[in-house]
N, C-alpha and C. Protein backbone atom coordinates (compact mmCIF):
# COMPACT_ATOMS: atom_id res chain seq x y z
N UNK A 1 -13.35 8.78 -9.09
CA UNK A 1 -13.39 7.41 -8.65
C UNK A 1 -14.12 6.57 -9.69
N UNK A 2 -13.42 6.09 -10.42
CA UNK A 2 -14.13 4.78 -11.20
C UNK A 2 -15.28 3.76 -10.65
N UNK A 3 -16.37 3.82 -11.17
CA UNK A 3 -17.30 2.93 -11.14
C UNK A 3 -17.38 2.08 -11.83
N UNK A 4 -18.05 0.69 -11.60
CA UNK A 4 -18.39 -0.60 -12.35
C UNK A 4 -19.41 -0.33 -12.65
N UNK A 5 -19.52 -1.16 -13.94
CA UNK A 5 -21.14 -1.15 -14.94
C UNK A 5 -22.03 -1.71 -14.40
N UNK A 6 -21.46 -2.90 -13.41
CA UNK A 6 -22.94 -3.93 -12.93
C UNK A 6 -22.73 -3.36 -11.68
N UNK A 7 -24.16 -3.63 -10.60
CA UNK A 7 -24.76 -3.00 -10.13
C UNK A 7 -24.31 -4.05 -8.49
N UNK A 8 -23.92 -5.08 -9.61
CA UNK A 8 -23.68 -6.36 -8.31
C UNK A 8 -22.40 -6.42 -7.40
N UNK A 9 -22.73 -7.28 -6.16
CA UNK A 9 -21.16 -7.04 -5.81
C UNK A 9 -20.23 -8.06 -5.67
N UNK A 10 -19.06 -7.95 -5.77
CA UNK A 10 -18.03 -8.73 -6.12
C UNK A 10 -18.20 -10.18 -5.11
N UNK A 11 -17.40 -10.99 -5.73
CA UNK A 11 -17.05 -12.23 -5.15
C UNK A 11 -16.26 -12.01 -4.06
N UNK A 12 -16.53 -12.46 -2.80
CA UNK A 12 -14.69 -12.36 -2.18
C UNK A 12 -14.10 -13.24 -1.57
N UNK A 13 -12.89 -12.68 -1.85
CA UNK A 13 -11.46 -13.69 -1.58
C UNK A 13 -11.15 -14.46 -0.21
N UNK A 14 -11.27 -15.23 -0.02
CA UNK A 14 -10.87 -15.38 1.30
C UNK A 14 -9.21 -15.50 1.71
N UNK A 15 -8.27 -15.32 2.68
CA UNK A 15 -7.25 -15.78 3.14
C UNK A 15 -6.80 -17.19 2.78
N UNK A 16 -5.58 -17.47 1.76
CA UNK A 16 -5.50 -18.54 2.13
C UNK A 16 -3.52 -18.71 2.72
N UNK A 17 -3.23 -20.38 2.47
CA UNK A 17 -2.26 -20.20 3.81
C UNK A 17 -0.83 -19.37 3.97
N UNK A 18 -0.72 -18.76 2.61
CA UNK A 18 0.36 -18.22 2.60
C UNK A 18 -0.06 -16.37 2.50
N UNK A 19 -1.41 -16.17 2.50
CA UNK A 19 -1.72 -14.78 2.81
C UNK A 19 -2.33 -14.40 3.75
N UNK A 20 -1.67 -12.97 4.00
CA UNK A 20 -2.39 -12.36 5.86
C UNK A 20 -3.86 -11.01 5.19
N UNK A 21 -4.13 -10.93 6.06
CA UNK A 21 -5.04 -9.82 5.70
C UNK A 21 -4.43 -8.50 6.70
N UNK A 22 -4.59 -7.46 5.80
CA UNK A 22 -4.12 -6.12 6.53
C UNK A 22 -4.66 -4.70 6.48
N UNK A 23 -4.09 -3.63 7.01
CA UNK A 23 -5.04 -2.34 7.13
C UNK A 23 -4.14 -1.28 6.33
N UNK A 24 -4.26 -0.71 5.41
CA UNK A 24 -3.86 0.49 4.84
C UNK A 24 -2.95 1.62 5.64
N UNK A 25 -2.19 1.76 6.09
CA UNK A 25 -1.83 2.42 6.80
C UNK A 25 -1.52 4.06 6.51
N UNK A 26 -0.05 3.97 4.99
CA UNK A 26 0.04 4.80 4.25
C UNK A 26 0.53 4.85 2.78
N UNK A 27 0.29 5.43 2.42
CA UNK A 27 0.80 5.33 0.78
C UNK A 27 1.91 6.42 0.56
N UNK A 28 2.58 5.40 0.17
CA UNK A 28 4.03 5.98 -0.34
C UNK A 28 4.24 6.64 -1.82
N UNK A 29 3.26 6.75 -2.52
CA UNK A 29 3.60 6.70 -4.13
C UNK A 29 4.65 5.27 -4.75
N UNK A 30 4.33 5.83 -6.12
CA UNK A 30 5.03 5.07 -6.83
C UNK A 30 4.25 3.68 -6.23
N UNK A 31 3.35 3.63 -6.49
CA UNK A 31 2.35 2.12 -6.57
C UNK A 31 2.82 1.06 -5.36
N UNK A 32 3.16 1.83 -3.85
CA UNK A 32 3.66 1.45 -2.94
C UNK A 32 2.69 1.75 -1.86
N UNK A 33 2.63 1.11 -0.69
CA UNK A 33 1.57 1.24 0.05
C UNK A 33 2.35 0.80 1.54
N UNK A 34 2.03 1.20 2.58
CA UNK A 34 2.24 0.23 3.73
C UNK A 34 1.31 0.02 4.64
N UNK A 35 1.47 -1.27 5.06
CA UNK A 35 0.15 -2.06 5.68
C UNK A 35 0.81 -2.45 6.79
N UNK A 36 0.16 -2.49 7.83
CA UNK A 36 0.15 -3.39 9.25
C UNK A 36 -0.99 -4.37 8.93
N UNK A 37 -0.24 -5.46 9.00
CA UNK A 37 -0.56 -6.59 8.66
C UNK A 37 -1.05 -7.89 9.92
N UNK A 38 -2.09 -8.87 9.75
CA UNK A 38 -3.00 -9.52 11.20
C UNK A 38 -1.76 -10.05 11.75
N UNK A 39 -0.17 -10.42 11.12
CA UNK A 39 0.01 -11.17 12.29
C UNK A 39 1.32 -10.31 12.84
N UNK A 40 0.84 -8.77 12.88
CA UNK A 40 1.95 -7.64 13.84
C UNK A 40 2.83 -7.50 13.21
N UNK A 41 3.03 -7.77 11.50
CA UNK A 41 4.56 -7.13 10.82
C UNK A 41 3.78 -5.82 9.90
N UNK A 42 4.71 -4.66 9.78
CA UNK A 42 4.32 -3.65 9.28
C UNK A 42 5.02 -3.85 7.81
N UNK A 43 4.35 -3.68 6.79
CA UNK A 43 4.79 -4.52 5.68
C UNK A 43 4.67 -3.21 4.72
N UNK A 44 5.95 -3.24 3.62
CA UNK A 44 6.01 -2.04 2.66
C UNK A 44 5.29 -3.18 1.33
N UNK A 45 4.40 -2.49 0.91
CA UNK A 45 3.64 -3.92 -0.38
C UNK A 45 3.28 -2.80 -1.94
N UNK A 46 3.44 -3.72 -2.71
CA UNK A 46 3.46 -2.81 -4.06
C UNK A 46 1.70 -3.20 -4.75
N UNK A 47 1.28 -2.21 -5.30
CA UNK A 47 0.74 -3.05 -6.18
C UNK A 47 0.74 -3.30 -7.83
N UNK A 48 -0.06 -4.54 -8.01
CA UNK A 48 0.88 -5.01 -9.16
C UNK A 48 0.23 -4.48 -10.28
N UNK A 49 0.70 -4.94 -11.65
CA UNK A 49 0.34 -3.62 -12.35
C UNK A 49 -1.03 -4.19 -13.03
N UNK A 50 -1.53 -5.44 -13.08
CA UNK A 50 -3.01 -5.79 -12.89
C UNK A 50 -4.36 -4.67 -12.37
N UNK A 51 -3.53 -4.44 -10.94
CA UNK A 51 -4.52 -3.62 -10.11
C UNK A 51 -4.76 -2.32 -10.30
N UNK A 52 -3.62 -1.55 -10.62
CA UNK A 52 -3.01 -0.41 -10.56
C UNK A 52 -3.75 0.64 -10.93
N UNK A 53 -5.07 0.53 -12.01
CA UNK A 53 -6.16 1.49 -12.46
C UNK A 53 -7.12 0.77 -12.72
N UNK A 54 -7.56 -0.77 -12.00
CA UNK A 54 -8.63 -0.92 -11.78
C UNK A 54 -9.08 -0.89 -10.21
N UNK A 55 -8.15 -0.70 -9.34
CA UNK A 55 -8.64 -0.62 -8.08
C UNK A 55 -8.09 0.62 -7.25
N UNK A 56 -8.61 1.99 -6.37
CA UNK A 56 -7.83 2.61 -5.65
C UNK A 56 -7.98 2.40 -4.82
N UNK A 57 -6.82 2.48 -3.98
CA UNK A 57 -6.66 2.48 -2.28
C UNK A 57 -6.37 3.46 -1.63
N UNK A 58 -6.93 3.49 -0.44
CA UNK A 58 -7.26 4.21 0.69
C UNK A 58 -6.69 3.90 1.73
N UNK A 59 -6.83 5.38 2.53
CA UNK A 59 -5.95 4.50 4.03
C UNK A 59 -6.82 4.11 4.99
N UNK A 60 -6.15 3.56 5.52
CA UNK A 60 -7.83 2.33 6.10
C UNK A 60 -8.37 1.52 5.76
N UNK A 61 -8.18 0.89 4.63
CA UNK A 61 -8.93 0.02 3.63
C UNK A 61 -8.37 -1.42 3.94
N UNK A 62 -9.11 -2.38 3.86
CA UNK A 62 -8.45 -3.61 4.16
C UNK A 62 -8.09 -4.38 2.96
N UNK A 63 -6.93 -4.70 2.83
CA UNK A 63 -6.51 -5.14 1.66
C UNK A 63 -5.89 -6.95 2.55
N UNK A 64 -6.09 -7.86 1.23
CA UNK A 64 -5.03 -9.00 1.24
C UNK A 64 -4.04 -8.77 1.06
N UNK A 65 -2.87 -9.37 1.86
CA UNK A 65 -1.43 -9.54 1.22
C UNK A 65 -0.79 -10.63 1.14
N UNK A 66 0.19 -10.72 0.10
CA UNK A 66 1.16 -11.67 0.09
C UNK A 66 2.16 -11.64 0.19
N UNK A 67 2.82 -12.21 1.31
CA UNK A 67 4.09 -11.42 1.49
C UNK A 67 4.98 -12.40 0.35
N UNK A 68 6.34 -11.66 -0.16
CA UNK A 68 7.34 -12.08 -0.82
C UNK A 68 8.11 -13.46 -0.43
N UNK A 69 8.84 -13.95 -1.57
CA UNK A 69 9.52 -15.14 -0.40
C UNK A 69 10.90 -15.14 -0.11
N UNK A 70 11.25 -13.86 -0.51
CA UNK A 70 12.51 -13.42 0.05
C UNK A 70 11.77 -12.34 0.63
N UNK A 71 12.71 -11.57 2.05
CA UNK A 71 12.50 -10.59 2.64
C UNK A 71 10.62 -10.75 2.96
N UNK A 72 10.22 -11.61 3.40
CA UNK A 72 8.54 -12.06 3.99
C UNK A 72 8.36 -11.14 5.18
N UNK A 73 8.93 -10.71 5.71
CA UNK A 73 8.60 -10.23 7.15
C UNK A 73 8.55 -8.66 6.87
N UNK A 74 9.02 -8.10 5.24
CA UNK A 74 9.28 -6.23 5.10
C UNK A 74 8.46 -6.21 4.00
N UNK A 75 8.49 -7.39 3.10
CA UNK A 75 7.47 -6.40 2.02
C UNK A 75 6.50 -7.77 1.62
N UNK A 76 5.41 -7.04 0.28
CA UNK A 76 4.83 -8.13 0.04
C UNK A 76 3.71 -7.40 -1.10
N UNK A 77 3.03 -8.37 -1.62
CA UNK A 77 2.47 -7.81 -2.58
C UNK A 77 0.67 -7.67 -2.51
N UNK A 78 -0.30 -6.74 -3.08
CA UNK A 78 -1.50 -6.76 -2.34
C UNK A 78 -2.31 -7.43 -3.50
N UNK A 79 -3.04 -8.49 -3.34
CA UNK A 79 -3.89 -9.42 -3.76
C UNK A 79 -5.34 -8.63 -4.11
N UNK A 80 -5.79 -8.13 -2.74
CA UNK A 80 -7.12 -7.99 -3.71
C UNK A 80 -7.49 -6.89 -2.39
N UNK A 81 -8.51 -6.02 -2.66
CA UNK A 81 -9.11 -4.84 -1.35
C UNK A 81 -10.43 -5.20 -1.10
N UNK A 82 -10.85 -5.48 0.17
CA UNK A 82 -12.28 -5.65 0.62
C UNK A 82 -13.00 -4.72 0.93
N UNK A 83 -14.33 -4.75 0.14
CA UNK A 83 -15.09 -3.68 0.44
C UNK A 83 -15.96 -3.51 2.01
N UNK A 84 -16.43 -2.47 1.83
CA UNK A 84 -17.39 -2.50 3.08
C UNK A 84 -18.09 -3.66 3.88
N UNK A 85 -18.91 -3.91 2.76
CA UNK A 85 -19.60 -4.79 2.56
C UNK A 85 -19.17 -6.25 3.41
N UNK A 86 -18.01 -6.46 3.10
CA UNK A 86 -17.09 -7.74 3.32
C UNK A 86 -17.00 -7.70 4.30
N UNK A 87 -16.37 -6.46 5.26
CA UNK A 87 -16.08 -6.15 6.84
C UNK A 87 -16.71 -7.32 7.70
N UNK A 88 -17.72 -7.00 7.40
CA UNK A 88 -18.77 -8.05 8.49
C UNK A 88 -18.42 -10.16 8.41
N UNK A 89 -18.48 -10.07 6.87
CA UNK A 89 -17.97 -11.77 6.86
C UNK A 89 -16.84 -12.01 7.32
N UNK A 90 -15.48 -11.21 7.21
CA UNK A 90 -14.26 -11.34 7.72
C UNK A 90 -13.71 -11.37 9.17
N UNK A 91 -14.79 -10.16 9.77
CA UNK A 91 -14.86 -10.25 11.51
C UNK A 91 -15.47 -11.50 11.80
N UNK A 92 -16.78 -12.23 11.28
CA UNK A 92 -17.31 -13.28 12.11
C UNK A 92 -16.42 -14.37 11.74
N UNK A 93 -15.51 -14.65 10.96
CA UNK A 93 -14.81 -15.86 10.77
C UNK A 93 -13.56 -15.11 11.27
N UNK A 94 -12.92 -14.47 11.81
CA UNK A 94 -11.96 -14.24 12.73
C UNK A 94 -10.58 -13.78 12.16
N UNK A 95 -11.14 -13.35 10.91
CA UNK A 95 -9.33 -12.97 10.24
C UNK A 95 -9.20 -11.22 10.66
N UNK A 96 -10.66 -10.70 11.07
CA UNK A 96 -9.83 -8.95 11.76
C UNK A 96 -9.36 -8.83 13.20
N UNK A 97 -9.47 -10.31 13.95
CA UNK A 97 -9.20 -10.32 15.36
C UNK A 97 -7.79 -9.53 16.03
N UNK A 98 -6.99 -9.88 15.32
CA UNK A 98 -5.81 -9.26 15.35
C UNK A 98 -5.06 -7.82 14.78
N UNK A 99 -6.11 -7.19 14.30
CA UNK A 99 -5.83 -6.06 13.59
C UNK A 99 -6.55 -5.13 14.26
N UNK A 100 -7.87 -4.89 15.13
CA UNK A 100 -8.35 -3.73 15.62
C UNK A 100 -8.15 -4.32 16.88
């Protein structure tokens, strides 16, 4: 598992209006993932090749998504993964309401 040099922790992303936040469900290979996503679509999402060996994912992990603008409701692409840490700011402003 790759570690960062600084000690600090990341900035984070918030939702904005064209992205949902979602839960890891399973990984497909081939840099494919599927997420159940806050607003009840189960979404097949890639990630892009930015991310691809600076971030791993897990199942369970809460990732952003964006869904596509063709086919929006089956696939979509993953923006960014929230750490632990984050859990707590994301429940009190109400974007995990719909997911657990």
């Amino acid at each position: 598992m790759p570690y960062r040099k600084d000690s600090s922790p990341r900035a984070m992303k918030m939702p904005e209006e064209c992205e949902v936040v979602g839960v890891v469900i399973q990984l497909l290979g081939f840099d494919r993932v599927k997420v159940k996503c806050a607003d009840g679509k189960t979404r097949m999402c890639r990630i892009p090749g930015k991310m691809k060996k600076k971030i791993w994912l897990r199942v369970n992990d809460i990732v952003l998504v964006s869904p596509w603008d063709f086919q929006s409701d089956l696939k979509g692409d993953i923006t960014w993964r929230y750490d632990r840490g984050n859990l707590r700011d994301l429940k009190a402003k109400g974007f995990l309401d719909n997911l657990v």
